[in-house]
Structures are given as structure tokens and as C-alpha cells.
N, C-alpha and C. Protein backbone atom coordinates (compact mmCIF):
# COMPACT_ATOMS: atom_id res chain seq x y z
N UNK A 1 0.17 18.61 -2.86
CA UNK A 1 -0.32 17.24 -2.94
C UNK A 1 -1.11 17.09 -4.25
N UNK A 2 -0.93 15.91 -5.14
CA UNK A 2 -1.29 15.67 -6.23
C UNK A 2 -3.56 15.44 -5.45
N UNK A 3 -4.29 15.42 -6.73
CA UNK A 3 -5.48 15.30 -6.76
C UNK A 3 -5.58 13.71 -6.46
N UNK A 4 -6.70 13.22 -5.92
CA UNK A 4 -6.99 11.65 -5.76
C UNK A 4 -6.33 10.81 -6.80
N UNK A 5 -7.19 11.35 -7.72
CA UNK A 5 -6.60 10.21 -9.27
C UNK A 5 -5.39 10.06 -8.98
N UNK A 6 -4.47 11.13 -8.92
CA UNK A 6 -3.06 11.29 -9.66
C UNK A 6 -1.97 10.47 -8.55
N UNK A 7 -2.88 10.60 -7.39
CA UNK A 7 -2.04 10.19 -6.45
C UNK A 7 -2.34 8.78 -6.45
N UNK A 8 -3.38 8.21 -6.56
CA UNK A 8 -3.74 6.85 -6.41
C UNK A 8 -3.19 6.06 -8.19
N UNK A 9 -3.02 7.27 -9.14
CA UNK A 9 -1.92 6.14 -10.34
C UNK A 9 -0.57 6.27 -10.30
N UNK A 10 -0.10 7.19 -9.32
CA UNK A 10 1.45 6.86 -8.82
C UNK A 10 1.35 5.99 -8.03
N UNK A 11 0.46 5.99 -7.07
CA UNK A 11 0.56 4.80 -6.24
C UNK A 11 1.15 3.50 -6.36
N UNK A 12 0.18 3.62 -7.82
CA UNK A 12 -0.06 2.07 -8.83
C UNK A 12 0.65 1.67 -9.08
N UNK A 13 1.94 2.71 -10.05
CA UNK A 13 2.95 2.73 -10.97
C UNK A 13 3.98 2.82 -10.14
N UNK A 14 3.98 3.20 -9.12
CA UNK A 14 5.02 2.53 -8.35
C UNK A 14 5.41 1.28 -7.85
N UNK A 15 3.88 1.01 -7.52
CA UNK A 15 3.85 -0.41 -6.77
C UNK A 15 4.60 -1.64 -7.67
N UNK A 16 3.81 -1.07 -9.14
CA UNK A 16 3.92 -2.04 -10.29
C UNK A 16 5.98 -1.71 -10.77
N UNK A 17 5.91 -0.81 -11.33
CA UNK A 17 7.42 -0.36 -11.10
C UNK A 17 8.67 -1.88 -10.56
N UNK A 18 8.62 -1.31 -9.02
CA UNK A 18 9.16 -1.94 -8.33
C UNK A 18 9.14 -3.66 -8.24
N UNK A 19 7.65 -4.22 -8.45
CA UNK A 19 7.49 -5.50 -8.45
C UNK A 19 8.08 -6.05 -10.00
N UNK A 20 7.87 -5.44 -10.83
CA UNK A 20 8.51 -5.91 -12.64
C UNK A 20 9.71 -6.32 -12.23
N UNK A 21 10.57 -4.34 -11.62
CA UNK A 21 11.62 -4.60 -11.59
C UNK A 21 12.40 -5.70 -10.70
N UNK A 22 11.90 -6.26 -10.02
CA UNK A 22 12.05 -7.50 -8.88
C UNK A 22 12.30 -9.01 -9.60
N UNK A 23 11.67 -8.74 -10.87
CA UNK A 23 11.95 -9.80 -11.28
C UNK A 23 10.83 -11.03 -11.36
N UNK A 24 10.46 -11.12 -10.47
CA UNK A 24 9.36 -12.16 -9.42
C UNK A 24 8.03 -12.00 -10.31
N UNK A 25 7.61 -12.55 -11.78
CA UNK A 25 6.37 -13.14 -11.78
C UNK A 25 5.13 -13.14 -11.10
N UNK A 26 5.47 -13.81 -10.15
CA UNK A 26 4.23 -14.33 -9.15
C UNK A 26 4.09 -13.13 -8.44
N UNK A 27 5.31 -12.23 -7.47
CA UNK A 27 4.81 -10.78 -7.09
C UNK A 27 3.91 -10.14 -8.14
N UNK A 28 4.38 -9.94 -9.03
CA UNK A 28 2.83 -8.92 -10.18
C UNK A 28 2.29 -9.37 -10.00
N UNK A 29 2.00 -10.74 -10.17
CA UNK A 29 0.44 -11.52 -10.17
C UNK A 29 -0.34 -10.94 -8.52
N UNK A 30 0.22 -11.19 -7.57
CA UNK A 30 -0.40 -10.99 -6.81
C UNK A 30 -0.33 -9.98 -6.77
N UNK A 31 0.40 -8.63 -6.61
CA UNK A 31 -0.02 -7.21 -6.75
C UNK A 31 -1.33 -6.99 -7.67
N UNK A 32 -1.12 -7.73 -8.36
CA UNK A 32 -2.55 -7.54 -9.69
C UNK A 32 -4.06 -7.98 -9.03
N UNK A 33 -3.96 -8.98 -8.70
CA UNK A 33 -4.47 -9.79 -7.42
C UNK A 33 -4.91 -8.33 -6.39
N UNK A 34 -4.24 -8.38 -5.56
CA UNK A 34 -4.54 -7.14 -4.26
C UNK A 34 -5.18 -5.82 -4.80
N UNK A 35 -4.56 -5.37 -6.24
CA UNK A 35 -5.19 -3.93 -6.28
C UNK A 35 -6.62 -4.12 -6.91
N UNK A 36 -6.51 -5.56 -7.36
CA UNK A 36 -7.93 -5.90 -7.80
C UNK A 36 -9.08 -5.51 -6.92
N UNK A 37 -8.95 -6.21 -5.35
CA UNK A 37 -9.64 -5.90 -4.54
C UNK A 37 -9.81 -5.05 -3.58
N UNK A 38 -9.41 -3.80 -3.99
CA UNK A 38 -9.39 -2.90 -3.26
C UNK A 38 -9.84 -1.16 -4.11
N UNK A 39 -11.04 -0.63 -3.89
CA UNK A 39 -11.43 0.63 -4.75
C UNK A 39 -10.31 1.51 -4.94
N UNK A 40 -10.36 1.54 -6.41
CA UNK A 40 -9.27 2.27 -6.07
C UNK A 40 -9.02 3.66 -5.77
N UNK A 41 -9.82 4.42 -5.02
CA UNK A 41 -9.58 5.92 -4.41
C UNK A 41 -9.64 5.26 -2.54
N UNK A 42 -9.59 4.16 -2.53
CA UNK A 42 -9.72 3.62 -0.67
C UNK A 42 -8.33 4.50 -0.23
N UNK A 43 -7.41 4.16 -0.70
CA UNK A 43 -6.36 5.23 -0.19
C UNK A 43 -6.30 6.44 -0.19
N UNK A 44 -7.02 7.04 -0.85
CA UNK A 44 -6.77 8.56 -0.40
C UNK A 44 -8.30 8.91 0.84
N UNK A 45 -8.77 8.02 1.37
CA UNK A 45 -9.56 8.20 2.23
C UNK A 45 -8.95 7.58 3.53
N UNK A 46 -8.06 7.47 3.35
CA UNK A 46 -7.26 6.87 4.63
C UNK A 46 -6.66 7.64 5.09
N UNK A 47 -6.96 8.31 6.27
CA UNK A 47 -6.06 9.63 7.24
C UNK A 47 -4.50 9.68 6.88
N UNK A 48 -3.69 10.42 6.30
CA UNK A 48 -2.73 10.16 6.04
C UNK A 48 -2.04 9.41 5.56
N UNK A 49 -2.96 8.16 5.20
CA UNK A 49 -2.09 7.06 4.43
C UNK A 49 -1.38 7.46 3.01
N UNK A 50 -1.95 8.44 2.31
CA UNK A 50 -0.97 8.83 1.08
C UNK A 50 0.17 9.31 1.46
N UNK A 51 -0.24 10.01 2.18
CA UNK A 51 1.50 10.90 3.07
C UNK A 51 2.09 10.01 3.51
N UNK A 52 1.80 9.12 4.44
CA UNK A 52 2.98 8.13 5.03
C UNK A 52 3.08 7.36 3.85
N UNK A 53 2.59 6.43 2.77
CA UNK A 53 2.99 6.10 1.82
C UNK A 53 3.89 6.43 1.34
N UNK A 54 3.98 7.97 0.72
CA UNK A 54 4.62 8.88 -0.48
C UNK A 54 6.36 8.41 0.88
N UNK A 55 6.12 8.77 2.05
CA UNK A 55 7.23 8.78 2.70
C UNK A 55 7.99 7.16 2.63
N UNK A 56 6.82 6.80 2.88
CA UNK A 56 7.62 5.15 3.05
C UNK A 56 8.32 4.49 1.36
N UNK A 57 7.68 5.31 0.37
CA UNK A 57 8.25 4.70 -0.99
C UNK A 57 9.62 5.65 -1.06
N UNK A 58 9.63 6.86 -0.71
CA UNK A 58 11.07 7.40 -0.90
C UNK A 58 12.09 6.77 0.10
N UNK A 59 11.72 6.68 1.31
CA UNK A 59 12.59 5.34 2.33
C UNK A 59 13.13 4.20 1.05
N UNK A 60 12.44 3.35 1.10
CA UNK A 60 12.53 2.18 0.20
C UNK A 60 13.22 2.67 -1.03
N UNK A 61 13.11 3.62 -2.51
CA UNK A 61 14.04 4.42 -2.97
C UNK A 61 15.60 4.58 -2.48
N UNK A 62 15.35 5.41 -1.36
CA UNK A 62 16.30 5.77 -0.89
C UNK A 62 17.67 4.33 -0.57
N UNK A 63 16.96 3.13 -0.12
CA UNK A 63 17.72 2.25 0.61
C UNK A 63 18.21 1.43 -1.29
N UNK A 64 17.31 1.31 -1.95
CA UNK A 64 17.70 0.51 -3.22
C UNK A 64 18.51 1.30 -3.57
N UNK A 65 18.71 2.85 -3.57
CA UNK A 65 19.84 3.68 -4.70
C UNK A 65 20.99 3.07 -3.86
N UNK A 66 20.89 2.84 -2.79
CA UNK A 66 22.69 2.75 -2.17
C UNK A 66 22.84 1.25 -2.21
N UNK A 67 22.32 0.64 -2.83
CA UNK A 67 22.04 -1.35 -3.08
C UNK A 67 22.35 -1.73 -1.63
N UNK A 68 21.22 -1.24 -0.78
CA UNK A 68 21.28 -1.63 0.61
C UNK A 68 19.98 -2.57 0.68
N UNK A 69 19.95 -3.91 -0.10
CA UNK A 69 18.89 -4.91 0.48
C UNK A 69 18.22 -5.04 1.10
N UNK A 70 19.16 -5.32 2.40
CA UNK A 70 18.11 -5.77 3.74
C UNK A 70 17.96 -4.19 3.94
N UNK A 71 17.95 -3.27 4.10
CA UNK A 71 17.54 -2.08 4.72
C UNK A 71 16.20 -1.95 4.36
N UNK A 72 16.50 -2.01 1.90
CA UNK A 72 15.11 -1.64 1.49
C UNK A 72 13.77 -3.12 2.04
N UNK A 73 14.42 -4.60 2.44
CA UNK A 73 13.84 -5.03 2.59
C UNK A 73 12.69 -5.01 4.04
N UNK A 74 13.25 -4.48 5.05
CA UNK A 74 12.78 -4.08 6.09
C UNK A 74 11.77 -2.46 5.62
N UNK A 75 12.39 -1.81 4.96
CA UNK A 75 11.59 -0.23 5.17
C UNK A 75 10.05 -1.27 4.56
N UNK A 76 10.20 -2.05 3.29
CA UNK A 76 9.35 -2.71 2.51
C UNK A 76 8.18 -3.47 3.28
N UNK A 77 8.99 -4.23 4.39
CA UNK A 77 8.10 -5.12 5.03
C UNK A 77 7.28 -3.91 6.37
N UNK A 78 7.69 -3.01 6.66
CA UNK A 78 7.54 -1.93 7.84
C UNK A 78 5.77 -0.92 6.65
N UNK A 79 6.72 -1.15 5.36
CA UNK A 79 5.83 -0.67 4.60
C UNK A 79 4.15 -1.19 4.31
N UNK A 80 4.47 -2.69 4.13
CA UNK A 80 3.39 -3.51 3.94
C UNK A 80 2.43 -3.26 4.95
N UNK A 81 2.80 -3.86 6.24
CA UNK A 81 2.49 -3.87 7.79
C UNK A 81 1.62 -2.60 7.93
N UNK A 82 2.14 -1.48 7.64
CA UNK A 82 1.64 -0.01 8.00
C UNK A 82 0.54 -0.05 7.04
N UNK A 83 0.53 -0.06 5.40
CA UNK A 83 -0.58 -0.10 5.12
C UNK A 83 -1.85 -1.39 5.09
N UNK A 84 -1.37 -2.58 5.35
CA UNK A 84 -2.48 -3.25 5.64
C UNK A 84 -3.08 -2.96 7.37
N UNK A 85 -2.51 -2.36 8.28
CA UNK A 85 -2.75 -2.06 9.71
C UNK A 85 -4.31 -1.17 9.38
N UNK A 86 -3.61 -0.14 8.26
CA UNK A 86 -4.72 0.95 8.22
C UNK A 86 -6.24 0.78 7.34
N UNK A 87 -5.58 -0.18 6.12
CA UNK A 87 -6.93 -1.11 5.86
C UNK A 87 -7.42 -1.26 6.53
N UNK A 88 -7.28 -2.54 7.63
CA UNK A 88 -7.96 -2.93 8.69
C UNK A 88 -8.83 -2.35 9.26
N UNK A 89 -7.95 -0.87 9.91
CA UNK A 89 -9.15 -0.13 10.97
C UNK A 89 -9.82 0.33 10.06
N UNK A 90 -9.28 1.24 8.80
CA UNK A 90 -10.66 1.32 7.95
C UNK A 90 -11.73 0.42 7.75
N UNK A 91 -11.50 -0.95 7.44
CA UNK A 91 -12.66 -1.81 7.28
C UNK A 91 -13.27 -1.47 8.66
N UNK A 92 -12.70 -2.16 9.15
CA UNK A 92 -13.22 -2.35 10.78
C UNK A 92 -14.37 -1.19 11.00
N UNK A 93 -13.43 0.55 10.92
CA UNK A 93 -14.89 1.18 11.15
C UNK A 93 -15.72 1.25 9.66
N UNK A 94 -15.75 0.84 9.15
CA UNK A 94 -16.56 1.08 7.97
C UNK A 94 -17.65 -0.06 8.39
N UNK A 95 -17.53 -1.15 8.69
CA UNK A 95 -18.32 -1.67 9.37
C UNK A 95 -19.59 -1.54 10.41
N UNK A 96 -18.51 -1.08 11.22
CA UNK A 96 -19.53 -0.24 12.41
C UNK A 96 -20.26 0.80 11.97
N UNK A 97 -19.44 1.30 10.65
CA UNK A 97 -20.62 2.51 10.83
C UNK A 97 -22.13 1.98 10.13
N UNK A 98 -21.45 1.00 9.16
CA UNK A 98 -22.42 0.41 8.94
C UNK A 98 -23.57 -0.28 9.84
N UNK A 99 -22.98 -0.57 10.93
CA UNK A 99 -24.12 -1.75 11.86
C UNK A 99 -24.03 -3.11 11.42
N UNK A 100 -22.33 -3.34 10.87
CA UNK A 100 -22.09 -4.56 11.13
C UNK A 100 -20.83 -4.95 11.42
N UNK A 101 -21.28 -5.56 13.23
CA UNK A 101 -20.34 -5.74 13.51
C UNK A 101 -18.88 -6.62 13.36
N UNK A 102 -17.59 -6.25 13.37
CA UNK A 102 -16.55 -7.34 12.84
C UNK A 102 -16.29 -7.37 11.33
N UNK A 103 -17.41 -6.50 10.63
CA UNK A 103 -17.18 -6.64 9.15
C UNK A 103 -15.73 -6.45 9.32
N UNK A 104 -15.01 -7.47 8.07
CA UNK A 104 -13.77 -7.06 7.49
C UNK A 104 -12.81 -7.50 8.23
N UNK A 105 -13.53 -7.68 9.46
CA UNK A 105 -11.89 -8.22 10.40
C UNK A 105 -11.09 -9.12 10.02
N UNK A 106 -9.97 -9.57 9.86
CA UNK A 106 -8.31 -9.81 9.33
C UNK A 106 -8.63 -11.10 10.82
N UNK A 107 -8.29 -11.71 10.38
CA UNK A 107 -8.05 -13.33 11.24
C UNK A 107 -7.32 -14.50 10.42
């Protein structure tokens, strides 16, 4: 496993990668947008979230080399879902541990 840094600027350069190559403007913007607000070592403090990441971007890989769309579009959206889920409970207990309750909660 790569060191924090290294893993959290592949992260990046993937994310970014994929959205250029998409075509879509407004996706970078908002990727630019999202990683804005978020530290950027929060992911490698997330129980496994680099590992299921690293897995879920070779999925998604995997489905674009065979120009299978809807496949990579589902692993993509399965992708999103999974890591904003784990944000969440991270906020969530980061909150509590703080002694405040609901911080961060997603509504």
C-alpha cells in the first residue's frame, strides 16, 4: 500500500483523469468543488475506504476498457454511494466524539 500522500494524489489524479476525459466541463468544476471541501488525508482515515476505492476504480477501468457504459456507469454510481455512505458515518462519529450531536448529518 502506497503512503497517505501518495495514495490520496492518485486518488486525485484519477478522479480528475476520468472527469477531463468525460468531456463534461461542469463535472471538473464540481469535482474541483467537492475535493475543495474535503481534507485532503480524510480518506485515508476512513476504515478501508482506500482499499475499497483502489477496488472500485479498477471495476470502473475494467468496465470502460471493454466500452461497456452502462456497466462502468453503475460500478460509478455504486462507487459514489459507497464513498459518500462512509463520509457520512465518519462525520457523524466525528461529531459525537466531539459532543456534537448530528454534526454533519446529510439531509
Amino acid at each position: 500500500m502506497l503512503p497517505p500522500r501518495s495514495t490520496v494524489d492518485c486518488n486525485a489524479r484519477f478522479h480528475a483523469a476520468t472527469c477531463e476525459a468525460s468531456g463534461a466541463r461542469r463535472l471538473v468544476r464540481m469535482l474541483g468543488t467537492l475535493w475543495s471541501g474535503i481534507p485532503p488525508l480524510t480518506l485515508t482515515t476512513l476504515s478501508d475506504r482506500m482499499r475499497n476505492s483502489h477496488r472500485e476504480h479498477r471495476a470502473i477501468v475494467e468496465r470502460l476498457l471493454v466500452r461497456d457504459a452502462d456497466g462502468a456507469a453503475t460500478t460509478l454510481e455504486e462507487h459514489i454511494r459507497n464513498a459518500g455512505e462512509e463520509l457520512a458515518r465518519h462525520d457523524d462519529e466525528s461529531g459525537k466524539q466531539q459532543g456534537t450531536p448530528g454534526h454533519g448529518s446529510r439531509t
